[in-house]
Protein backbone atom coordinates (compact mmCIF):
# COMPACT_ATOMS: atom_id res chain seq x y z
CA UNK A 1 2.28 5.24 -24.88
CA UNK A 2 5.13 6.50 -26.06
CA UNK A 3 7.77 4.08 -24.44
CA UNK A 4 7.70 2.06 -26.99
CA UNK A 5 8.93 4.03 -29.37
CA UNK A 6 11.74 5.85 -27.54
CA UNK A 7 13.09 1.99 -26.81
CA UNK A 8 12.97 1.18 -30.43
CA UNK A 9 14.13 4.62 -31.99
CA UNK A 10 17.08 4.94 -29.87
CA UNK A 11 17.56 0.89 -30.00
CA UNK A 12 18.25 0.98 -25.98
CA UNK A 13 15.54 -1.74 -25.16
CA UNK A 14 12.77 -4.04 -26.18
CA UNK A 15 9.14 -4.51 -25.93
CA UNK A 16 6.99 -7.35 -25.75
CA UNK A 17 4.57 -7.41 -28.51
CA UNK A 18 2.18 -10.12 -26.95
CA UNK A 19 2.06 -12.18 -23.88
CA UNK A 20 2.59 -15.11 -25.90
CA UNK A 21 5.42 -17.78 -25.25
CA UNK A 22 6.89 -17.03 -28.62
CA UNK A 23 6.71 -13.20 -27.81
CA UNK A 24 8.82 -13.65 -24.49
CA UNK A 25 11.58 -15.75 -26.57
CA UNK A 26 11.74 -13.51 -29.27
CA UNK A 27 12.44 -10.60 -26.45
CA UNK A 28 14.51 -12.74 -24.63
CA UNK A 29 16.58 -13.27 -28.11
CA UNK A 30 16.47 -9.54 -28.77
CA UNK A 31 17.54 -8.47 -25.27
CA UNK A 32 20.47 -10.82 -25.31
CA UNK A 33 21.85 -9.38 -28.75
CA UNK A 34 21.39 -5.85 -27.26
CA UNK A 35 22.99 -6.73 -24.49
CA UNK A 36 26.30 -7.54 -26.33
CA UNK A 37 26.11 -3.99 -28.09
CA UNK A 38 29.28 -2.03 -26.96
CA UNK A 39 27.51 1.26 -26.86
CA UNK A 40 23.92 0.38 -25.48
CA UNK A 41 25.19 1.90 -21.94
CA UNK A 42 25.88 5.76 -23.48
CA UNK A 43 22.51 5.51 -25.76
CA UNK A 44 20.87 4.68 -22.49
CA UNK A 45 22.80 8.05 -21.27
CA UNK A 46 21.81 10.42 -24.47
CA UNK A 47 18.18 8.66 -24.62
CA UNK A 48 17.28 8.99 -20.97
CA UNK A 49 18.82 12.66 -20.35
CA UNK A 50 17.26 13.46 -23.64
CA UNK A 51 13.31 12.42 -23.01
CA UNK A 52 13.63 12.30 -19.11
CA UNK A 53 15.77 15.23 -18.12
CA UNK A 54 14.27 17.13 -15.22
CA UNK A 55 16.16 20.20 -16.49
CA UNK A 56 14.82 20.01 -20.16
CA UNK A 57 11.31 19.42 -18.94
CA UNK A 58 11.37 22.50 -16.68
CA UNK A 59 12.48 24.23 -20.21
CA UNK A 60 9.89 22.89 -22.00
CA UNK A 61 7.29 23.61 -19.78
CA UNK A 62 9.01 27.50 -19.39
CA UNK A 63 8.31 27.69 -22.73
CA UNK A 64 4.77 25.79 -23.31
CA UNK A 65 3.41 28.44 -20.76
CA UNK A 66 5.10 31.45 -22.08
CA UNK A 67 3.38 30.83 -25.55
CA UNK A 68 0.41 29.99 -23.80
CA UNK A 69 0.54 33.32 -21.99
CA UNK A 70 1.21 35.53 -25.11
């Protein structure tokens, strides 16, 4: 649910908005200019450690339960 808009936020991939021949050129248009982007590979970095982080889940959850608990 949410993929979608961590791709397009952090501008570090595309989604296809139909199954539509049109949709797959327009992605294959978008992915090939993002490709060319100079600093797609450390947005990947920041937006994957970031949202998928093992070590800032465990912290979030640490702290989800302790305010569940008090």
């Amino acid at each position: 649910g949410d993929v979608d808009d961590v791709l397009q936020s952090s501008q570090t991939g595309i989604c296809l908005q139909s199954f539509s021949p049109e949709a797959f050129t327009e992605a294959h248009r978008q992915m090939c200019d993002l490709l060319q982007d100079q600093e797609l590979a450390g947005r990947c970095r920041q937006t994957a450690e970031k949202y998928f982080s093992l070590e800032q889940g465990v912290a979030d959850y640490q702290r989800i339960y302790r305010e569940l608990i008090s």
